[in-house]
Protein backbone atom coordinates (compact mmCIF):
# COMPACT_ATOMS: atom_id res chain seq x y z
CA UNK A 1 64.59 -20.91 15.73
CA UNK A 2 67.93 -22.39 14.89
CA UNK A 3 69.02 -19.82 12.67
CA UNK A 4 68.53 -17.57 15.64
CA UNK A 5 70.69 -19.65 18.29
CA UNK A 6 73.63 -19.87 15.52
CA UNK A 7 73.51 -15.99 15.11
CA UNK A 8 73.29 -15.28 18.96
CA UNK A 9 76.71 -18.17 19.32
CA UNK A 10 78.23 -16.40 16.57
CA UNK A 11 77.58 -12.94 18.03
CA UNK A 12 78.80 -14.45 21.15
CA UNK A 13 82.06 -16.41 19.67
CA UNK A 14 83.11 -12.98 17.65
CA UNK A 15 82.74 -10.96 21.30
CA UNK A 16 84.44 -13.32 23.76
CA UNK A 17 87.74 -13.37 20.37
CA UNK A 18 87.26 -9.59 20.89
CA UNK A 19 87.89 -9.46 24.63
CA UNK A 20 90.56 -12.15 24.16
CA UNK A 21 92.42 -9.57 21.69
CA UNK A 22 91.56 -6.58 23.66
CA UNK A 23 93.40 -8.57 26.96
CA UNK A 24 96.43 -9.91 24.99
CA UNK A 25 96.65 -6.11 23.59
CA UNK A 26 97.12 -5.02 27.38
CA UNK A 27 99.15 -7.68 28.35
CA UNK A 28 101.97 -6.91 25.20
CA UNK A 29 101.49 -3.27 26.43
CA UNK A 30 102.78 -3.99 30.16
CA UNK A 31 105.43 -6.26 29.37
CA UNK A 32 106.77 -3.82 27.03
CA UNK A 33 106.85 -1.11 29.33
CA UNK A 34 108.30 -3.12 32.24
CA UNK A 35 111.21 -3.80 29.37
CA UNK A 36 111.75 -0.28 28.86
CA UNK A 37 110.92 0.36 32.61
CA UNK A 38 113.64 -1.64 33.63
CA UNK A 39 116.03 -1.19 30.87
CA UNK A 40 115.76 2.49 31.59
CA UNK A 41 116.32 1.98 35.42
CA UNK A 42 119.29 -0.57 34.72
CA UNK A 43 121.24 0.65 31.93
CA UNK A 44 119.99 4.96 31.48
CA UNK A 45 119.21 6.11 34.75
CA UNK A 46 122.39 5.00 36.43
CA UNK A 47 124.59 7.32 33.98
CA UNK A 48 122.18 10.39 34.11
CA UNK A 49 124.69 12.85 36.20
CA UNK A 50 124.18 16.17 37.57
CA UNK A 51 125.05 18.65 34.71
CA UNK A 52 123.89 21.75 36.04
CA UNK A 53 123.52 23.35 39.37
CA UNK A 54 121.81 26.48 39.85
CA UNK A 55 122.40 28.58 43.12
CA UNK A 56 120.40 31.13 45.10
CA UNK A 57 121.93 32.43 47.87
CA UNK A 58 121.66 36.02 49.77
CA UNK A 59 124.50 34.39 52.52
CA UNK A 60 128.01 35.57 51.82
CA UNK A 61 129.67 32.40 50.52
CA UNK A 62 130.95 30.79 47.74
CA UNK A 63 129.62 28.25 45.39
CA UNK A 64 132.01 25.53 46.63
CA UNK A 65 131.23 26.64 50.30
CA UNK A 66 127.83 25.82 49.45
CA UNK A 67 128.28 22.62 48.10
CA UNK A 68 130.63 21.18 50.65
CA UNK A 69 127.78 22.33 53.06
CA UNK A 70 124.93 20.59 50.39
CA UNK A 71 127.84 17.21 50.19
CA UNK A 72 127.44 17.73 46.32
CA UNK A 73 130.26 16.61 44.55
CA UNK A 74 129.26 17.00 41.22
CA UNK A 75 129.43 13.23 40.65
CA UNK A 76 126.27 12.34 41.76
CA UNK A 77 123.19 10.85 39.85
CA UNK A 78 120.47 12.43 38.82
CA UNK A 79 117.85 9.72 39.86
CA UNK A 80 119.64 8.62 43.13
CA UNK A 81 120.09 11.85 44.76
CA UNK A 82 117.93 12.57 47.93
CA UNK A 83 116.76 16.67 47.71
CA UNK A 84 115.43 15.80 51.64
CA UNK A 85 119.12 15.01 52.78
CA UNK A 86 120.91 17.75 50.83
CA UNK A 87 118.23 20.48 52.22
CA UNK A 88 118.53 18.92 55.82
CA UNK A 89 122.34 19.39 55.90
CA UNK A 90 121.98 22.60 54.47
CA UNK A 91 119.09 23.81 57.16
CA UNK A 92 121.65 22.28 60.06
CA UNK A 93 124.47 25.40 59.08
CA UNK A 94 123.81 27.94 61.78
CA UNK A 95 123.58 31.07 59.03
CA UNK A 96 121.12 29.45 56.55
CA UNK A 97 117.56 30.17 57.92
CA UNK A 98 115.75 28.22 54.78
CA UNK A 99 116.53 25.92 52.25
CA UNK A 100 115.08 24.86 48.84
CA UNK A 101 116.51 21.59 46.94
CA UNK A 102 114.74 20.63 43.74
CA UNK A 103 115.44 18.34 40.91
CA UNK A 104 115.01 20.04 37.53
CA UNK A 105 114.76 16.83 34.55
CA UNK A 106 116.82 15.80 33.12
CA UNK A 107 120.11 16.43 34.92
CA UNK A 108 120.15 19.80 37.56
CA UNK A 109 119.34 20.70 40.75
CA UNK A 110 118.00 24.48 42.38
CA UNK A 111 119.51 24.91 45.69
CA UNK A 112 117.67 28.02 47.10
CA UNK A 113 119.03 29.54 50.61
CA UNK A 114 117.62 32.62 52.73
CA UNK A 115 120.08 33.97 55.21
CA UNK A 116 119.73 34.94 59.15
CA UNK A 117 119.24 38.74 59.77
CA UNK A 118 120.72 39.77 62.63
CA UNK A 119 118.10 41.48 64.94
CA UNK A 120 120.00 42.45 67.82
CA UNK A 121 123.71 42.05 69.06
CA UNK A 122 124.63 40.88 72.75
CA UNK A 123 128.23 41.21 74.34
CA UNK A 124 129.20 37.88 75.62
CA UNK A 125 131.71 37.69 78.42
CA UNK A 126 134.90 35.30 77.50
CA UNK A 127 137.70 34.88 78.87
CA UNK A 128 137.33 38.62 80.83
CA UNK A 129 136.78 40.19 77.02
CA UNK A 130 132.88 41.22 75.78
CA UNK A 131 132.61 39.91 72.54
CA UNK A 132 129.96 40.68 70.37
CA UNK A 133 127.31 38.48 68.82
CA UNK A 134 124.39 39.03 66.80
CA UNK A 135 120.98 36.79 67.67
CA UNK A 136 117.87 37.00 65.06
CA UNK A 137 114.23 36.57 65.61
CA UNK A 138 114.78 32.75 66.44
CA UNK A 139 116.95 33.54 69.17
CA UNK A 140 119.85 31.45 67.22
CA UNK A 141 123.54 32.89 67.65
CA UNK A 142 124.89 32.77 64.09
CA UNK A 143 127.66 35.57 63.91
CA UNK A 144 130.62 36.07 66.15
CA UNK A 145 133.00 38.64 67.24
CA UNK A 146 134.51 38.83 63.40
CA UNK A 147 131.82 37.67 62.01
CA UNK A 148 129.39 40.77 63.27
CA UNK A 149 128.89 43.39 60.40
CA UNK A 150 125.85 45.50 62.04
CA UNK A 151 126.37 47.20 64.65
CA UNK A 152 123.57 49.67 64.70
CA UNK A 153 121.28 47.18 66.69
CA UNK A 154 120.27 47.18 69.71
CA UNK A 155 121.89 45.31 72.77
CA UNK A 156 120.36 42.46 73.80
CA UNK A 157 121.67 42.09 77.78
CA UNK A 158 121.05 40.24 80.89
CA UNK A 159 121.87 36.54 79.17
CA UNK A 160 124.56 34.07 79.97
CA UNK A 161 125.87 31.10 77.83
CA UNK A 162 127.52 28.10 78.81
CA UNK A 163 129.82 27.84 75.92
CA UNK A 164 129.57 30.34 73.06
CA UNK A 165 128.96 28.51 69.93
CA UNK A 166 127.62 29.05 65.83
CA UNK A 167 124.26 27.96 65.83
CA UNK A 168 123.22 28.11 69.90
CA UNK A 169 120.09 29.30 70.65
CA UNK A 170 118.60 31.43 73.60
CA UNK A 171 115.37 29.59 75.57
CA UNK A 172 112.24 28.65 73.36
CA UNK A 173 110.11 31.28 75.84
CA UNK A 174 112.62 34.37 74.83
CA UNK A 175 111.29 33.84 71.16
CA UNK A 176 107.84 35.13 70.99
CA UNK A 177 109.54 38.41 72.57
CA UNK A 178 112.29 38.48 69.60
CA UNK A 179 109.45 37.76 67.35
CA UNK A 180 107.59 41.04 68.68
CA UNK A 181 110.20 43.17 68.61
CA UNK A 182 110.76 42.03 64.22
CA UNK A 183 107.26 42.81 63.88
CA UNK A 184 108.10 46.20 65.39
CA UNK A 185 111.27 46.84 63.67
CA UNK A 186 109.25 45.59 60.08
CA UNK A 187 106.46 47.53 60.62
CA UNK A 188 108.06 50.62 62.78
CA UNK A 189 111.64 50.86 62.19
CA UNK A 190 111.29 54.20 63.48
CA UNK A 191 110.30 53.28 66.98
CA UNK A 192 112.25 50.33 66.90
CA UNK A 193 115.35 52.36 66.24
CA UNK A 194 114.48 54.51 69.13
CA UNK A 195 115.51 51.34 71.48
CA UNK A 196 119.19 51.07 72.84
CA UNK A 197 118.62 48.18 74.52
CA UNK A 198 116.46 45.63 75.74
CA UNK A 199 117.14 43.60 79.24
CA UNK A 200 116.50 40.18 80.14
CA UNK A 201 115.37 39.14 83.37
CA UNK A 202 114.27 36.00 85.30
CA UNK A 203 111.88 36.55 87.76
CA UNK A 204 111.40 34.06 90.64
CA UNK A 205 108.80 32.50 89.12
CA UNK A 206 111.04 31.59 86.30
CA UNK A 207 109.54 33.30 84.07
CA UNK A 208 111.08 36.30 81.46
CA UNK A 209 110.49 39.71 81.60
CA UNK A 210 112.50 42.67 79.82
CA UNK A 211 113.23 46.27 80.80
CA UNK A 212 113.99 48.27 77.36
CA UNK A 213 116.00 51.44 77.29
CA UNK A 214 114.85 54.43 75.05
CA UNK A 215 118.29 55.74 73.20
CA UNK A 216 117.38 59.57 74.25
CA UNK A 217 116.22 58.62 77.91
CA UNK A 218 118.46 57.38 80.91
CA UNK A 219 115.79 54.99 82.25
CA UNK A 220 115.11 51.68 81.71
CA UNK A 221 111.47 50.59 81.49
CA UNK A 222 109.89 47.16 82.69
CA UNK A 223 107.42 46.00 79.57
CA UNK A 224 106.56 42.93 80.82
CA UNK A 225 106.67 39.85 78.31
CA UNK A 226 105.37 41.44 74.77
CA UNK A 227 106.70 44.25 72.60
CA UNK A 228 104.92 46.35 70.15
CA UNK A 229 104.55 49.71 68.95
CA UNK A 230 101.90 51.12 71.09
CA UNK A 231 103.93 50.15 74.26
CA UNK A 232 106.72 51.79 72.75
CA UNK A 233 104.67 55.04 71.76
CA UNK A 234 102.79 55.24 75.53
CA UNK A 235 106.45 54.52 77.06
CA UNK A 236 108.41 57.40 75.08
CA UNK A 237 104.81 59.90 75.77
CA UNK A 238 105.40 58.94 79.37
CA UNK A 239 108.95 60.01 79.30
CA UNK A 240 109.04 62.97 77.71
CA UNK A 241 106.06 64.09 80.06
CA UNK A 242 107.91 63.29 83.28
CA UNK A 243 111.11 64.68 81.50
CA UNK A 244 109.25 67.97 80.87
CA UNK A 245 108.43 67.82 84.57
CA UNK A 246 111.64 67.82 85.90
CA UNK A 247 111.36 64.68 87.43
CA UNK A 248 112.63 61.98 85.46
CA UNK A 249 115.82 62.45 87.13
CA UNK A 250 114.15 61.41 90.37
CA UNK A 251 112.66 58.28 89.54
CA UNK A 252 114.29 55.13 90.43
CA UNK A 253 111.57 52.51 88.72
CA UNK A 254 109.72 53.07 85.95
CA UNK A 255 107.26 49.55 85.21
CA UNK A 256 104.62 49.56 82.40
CA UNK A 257 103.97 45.68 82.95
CA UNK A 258 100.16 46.38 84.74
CA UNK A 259 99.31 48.30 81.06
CA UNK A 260 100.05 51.42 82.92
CA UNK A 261 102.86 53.37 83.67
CA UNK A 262 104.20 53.14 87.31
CA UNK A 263 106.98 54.92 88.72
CA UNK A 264 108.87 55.02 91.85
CA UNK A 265 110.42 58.21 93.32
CA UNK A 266 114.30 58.07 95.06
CA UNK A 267 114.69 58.23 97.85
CA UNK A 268 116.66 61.50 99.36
């Protein structure tokens, strides 16, 4: 019986020196790596620097435009730059639409950028001179009078501005209209080129509505507050029909906003 309890202490004695060595072995294994931990934060990190900077950019500037816009000087750190900041003050320049920063180890960093497309142009009235301005899908002003390379767009009229600024931006409920009309000019460009020009107007109500102008017709059309390509299809059937008529010349108001088209005669 006593050779049994000696065994079982023994057993128990070589087990618990074991464990002992096992813990000690994880202990020597942190401390180590908070040395190198902190002797790479302290001493390596600090003089990593930004070697390389790789640039994608379908917006017309340069590589030091860009970087004055990112605030990279070429000086900075690898581990103490902030992607977030750099890609917020790039996102805040009225022609970048998106922005990509990443950090590529051990010492670059990707700035991707996707330019504004202008979807339509509207003639702003300064100083008693129109000048042009082009406005895309987010209703953000982000080229003027120089600055405005397309001109086969259609004129968006019937808006005011305050002060004509880079980076202003039309009312929040004018978007989803803007937004139609892209989907249209993705998906149709043939219809969409069709349109001369699309009015804004504020009914009492406050709300917006739009009248758009056909480029081969002299009327203007009330659509309502939506856009797409069977409006546009019914609208230019409609006008042909009554043009084929002979009457088109005598209608004063011509409103599809009911889903159907209505039209008004002149008075003579």
């Amino acid at each position: 019986m006593a050779d049994v309890l000696t065994f079982a202490a023994k057993k128990k004695h070589k087990s618990d020196n074991l464990l002992r060595k096992i813990l000690w072995g994880i202990i020597i294994i942190l401390v180590i790596f908070s040395i190198i931990q902190l002797f790479f934060h302290f001493f390596i990190a600090p003089r990593v620097t930004i070697k390389n900077i790789l640039i994608k950019s379908d917006i017309p500037f340069t590589e030091q435009e860009i970087l004055r816009i990112a605030g990279i000087s070429r000086k900075e750190y690898y581990f103490l730059i902030n992607t977030r900041e750099i890609q917020d003050r790039l996102m805040a320049h009225p022609l970048v639409r998106t922005a990509f920063v990443q950090k590529i180890f051990p010492d670059t960093i990707s700035l991707k950028l996707e330019g504004r497309v202008p979807l339509m142009i509207a003639l702003v009235n300064r100083n008693n001179t129109s000048i042009p301005v082009t406005i895309d899908e987010e209703g953000v002003v982000f080229q003027i009078a120089d600055m405005v390379k397309n001109w086969n767009l259609p004129v968006l009229s019937g808006i005011r501005f305050d002060s004509l600024d880079l980076g202003i931006k039309l009312p929040h409920e004018i978007v989803p209209f803007l937004q139609g009309f892209k989907k249209l000019n993705e998906q149709h460009p043939g219809l969409a080129s069709l349109i001369s020009e699309i009015k804004i107007v504020k009914n009492e109500s406050g709300d917006f509505e739009y009248i758009v102008y056909p480029l081969s017709f002299p009327k203007g059309v009330w659509v309502g507050r939506k856009i797409d390509a069977s409006i546009i299809k019914y609208i230019l059937l409609a006008l042909r029909i009554l043009e084929q008529e002979g009457i088109l010349h005598k209608v004063s108001d011509l409103d599809f906003r009911t889903g159907e088209l209505v039209y008004k005669m002149k008075e003579e």
